[in-house]
Protein backbone atom coordinates (compact mmCIF):
# COMPACT_ATOMS: atom_id res chain seq x y z
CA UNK A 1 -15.64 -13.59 44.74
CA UNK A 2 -16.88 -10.08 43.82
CA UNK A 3 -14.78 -7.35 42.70
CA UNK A 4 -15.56 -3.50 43.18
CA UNK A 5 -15.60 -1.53 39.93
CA UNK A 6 -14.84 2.49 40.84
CA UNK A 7 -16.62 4.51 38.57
CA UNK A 8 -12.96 6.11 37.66
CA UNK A 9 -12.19 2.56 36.20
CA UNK A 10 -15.62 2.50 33.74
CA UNK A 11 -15.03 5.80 32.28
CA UNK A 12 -11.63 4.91 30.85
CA UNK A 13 -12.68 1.51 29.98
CA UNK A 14 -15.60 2.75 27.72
CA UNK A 15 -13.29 5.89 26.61
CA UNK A 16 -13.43 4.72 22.78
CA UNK A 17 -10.42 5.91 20.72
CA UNK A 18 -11.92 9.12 19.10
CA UNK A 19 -12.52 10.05 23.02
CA UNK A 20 -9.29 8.95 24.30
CA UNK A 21 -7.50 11.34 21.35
CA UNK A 22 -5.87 8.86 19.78
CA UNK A 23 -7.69 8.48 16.68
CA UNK A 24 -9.27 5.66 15.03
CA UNK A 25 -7.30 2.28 15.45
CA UNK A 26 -6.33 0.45 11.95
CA UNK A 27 -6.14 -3.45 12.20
CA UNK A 28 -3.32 -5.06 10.63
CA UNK A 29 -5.45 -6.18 7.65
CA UNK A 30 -7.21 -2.59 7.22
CA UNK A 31 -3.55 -1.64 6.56
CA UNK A 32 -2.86 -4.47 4.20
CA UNK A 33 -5.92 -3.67 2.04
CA UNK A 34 -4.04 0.18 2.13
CA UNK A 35 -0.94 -1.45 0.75
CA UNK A 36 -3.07 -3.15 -1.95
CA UNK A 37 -4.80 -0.13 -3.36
CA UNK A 38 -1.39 1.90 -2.80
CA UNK A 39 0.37 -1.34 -4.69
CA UNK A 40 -2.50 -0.91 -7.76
CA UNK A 41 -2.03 3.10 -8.11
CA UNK A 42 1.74 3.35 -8.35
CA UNK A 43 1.76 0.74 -10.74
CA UNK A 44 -0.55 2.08 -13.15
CA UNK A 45 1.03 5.51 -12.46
CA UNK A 46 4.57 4.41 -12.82
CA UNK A 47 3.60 2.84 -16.08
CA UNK A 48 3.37 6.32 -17.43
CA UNK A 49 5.73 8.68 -15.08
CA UNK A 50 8.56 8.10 -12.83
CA UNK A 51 8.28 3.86 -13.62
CA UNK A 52 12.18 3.73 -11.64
CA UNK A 53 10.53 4.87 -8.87
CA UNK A 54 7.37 3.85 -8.49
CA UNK A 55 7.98 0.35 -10.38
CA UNK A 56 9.84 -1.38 -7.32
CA UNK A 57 7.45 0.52 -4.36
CA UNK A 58 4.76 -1.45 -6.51
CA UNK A 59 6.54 -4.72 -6.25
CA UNK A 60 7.45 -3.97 -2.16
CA UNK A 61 4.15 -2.68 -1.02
CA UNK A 62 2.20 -5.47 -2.97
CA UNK A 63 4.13 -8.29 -1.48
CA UNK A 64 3.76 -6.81 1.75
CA UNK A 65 -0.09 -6.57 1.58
CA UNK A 66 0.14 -10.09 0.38
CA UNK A 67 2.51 -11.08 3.35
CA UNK A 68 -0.57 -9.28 5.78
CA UNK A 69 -3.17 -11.43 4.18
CA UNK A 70 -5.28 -8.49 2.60
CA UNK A 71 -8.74 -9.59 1.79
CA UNK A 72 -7.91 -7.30 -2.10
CA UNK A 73 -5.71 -10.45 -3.21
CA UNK A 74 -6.32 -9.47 -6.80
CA UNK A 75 -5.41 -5.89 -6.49
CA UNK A 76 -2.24 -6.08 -4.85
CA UNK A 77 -1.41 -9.22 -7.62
CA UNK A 78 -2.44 -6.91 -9.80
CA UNK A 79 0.21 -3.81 -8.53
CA UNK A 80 2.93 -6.04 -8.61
CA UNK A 81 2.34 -7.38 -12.13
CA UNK A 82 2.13 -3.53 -12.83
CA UNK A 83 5.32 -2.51 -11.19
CA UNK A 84 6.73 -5.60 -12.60
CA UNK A 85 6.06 -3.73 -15.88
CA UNK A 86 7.03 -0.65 -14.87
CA UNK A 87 10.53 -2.11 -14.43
CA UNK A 88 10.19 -4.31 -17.95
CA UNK A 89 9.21 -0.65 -19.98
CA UNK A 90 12.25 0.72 -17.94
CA UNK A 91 14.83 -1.70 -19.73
CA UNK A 92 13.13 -1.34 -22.77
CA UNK A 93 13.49 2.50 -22.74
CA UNK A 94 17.40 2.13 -21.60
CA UNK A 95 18.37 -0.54 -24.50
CA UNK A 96 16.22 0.91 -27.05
CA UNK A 97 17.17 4.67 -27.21
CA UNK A 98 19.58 5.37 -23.73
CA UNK A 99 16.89 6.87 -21.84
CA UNK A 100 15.38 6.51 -19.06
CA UNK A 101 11.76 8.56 -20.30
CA UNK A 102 9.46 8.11 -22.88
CA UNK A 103 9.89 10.35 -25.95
CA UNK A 104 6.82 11.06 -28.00
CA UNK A 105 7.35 12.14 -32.02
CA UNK A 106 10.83 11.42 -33.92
């Protein structure tokens, strides 16, 4: 059995996605490895700023990643240890002096 192919049908099978307009596609794991890296940088930002905020977005997006089976194990590990501490400096802060910020000098 033969099928006919019209030449309307090969152009938009071998549109890519930059030609269709759509954009580049990003696979399930490309977005994981995002989540991993995104997992790392709040972490080690929240340590320093905004650690209420950033601290459990850490802790979400780096069990998420690990839930997509990124191929950056050890980063996103590594963002939820950090927002893990981000969260631990957090209770420090509000037990030791009733803030919620660091406070540099006396």
């Amino acid at each position: 059995m033969t099928t006919l192919i019209t030449a309307h049908q090969t152009d938009t099978d071998t549109k890519t996605d930059t030609e269709a307009g759509t954009g580049p596609r990003r696979t399930p794991r490309g977005q994981a490895d995002g989540m991993a890296v995104a997992a790392f940088v709040l972490g080690l930002v929240g340590t320093l700023v905004a650690n209420v905020i950033l601290g459990p977005c850490a802790l979400v997006l780096g069990a998420l990643a690990l839930a997509r089976h990124t191929t950056r194990r050890a980063r996103a590990m590594l963002g939820m240890a950090l927002g893990a501490a981000d969260l631990i400096i957090l209770a420090t802060l509000a037990t030791a002096d009733g803030s919620l910020s660091w406070t540099f000098g006396g």
